[in-house]
Protein backbone atom coordinates (compact mmCIF):
# COMPACT_ATOMS: atom_id res chain seq x y z
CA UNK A 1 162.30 -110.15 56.76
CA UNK A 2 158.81 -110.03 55.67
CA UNK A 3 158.08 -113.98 54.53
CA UNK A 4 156.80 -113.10 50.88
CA UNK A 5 160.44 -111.98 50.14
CA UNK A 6 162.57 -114.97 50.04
CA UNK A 7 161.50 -117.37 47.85
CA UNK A 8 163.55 -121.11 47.93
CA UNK A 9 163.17 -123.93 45.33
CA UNK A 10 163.39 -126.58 46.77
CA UNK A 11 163.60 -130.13 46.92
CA UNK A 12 162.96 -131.70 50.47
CA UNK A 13 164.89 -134.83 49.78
CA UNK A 14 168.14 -132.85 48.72
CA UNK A 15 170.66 -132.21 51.62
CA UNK A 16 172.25 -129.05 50.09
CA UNK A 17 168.47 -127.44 49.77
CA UNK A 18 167.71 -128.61 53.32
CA UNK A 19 171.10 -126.91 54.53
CA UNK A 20 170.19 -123.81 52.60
CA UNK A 21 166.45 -124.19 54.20
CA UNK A 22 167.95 -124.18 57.50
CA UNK A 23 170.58 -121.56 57.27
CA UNK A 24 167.50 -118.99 56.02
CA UNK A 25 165.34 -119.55 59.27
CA UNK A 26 168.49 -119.86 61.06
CA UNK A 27 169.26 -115.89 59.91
CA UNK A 28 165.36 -114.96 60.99
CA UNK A 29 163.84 -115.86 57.57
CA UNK A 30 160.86 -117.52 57.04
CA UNK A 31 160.93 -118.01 53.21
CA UNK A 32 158.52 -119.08 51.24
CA UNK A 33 159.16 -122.81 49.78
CA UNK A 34 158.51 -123.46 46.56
CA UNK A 35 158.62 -127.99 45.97
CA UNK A 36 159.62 -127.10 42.31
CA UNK A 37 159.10 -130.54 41.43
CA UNK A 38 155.18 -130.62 42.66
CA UNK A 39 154.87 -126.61 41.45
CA UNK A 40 157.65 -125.72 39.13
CA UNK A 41 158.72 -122.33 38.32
CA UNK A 42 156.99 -120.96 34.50
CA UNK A 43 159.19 -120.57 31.33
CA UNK A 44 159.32 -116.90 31.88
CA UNK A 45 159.75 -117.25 35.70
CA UNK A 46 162.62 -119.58 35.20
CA UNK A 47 163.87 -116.89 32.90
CA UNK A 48 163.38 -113.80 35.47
CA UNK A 49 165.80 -116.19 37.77
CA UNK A 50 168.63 -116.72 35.17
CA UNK A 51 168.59 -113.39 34.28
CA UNK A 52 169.26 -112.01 37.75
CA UNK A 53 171.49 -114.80 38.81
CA UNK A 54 173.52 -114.11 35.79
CA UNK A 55 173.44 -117.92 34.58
CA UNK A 56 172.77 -119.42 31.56
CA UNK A 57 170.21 -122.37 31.24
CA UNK A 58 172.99 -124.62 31.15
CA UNK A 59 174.53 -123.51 34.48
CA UNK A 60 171.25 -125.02 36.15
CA UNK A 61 171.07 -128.15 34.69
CA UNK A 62 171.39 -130.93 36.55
CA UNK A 63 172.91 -134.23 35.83
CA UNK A 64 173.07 -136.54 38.59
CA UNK A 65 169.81 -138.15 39.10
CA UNK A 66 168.24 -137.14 36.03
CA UNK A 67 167.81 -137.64 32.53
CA UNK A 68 169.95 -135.36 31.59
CA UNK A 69 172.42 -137.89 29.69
CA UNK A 70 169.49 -140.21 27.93
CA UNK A 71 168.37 -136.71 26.26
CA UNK A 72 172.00 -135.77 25.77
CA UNK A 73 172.09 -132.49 26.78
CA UNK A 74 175.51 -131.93 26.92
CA UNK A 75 175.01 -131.49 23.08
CA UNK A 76 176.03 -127.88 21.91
CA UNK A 77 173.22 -128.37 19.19
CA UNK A 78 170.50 -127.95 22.10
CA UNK A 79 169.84 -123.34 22.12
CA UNK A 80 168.97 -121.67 25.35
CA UNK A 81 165.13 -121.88 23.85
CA UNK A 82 165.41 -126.13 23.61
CA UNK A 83 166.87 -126.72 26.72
CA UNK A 84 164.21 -125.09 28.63
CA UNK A 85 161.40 -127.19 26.81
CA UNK A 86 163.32 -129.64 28.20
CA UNK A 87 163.38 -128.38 31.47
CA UNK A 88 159.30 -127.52 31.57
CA UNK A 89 158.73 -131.58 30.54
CA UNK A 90 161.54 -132.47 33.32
CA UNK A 91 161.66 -130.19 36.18
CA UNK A 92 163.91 -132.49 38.04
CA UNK A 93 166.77 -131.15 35.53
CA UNK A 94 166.73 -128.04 37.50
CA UNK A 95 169.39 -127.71 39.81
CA UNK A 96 169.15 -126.29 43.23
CA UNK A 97 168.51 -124.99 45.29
CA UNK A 98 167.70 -121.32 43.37
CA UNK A 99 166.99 -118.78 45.85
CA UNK A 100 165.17 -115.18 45.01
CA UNK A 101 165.09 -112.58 47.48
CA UNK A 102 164.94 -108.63 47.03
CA UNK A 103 168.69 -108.85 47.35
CA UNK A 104 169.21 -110.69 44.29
CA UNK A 105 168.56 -114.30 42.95
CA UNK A 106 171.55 -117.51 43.73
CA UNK A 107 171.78 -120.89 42.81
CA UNK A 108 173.27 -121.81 46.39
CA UNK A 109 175.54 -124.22 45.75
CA UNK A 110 177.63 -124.22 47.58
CA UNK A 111 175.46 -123.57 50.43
CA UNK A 112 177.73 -120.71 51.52
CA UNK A 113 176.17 -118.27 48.57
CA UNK A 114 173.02 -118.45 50.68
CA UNK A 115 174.84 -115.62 52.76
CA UNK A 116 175.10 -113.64 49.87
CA UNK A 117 171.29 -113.19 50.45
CA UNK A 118 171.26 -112.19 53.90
CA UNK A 119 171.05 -108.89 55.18
């Protein structure tokens, strides 16, 4: 696989998106990493990734480690719309890792979805 066509976002000091890393150019891959804390994904990018993951914005939020609960986003007042402003201020809320690939887009955890992505 060609390395323009899997992309991972990932964070280097997360274990699950190092195991995901690993199991890629274990299967022959050479993706293309994407630090989405240094180079975060755009609004409409972010979008494009829910939308073919089939999850909503607050299926990728993440809570440990972030300031998710100081902003209290477990709040059912927050829309889709809010939630990602939130997101494009804290990038750390994403969860991951998200990988896109011409076989669809995961959020691979567990790590085992990663084979979903594999030819």
């Amino acid at each position: 696989m060609a390395k323009s066509e899997i992309k991972i976002y990932h964070n280097p000091a997360c274990s699950t998106s190092r195991k995901v890393l690993g199991i890629l150019r274990d299967a022959g891959s050479e993706p293309t990493v994407i630090e989405y804390l240094k180079t975060p994904p755009t609004r409409a990018e972010l979008k494009t990734m829910l939308r073919d993951a089939g999850l909503s914005v607050r299926q990728i939020l993440r809570k440990k480690g972030t300031p998710y609960e100081e902003l209290g986003l477990d709040d059912v007042k927050w829309s889709d719309d809010q939630l990602l402003d939130f997101i494009m201020q804290h990038p750390i809320l994403i969860e991951r890792p998200l990988v896109v690939s011409d076989r669809g887009t995961r959020l691979c955890r567990p790590v085992e979805r990663v084979q979903e992505l594999l030819p």
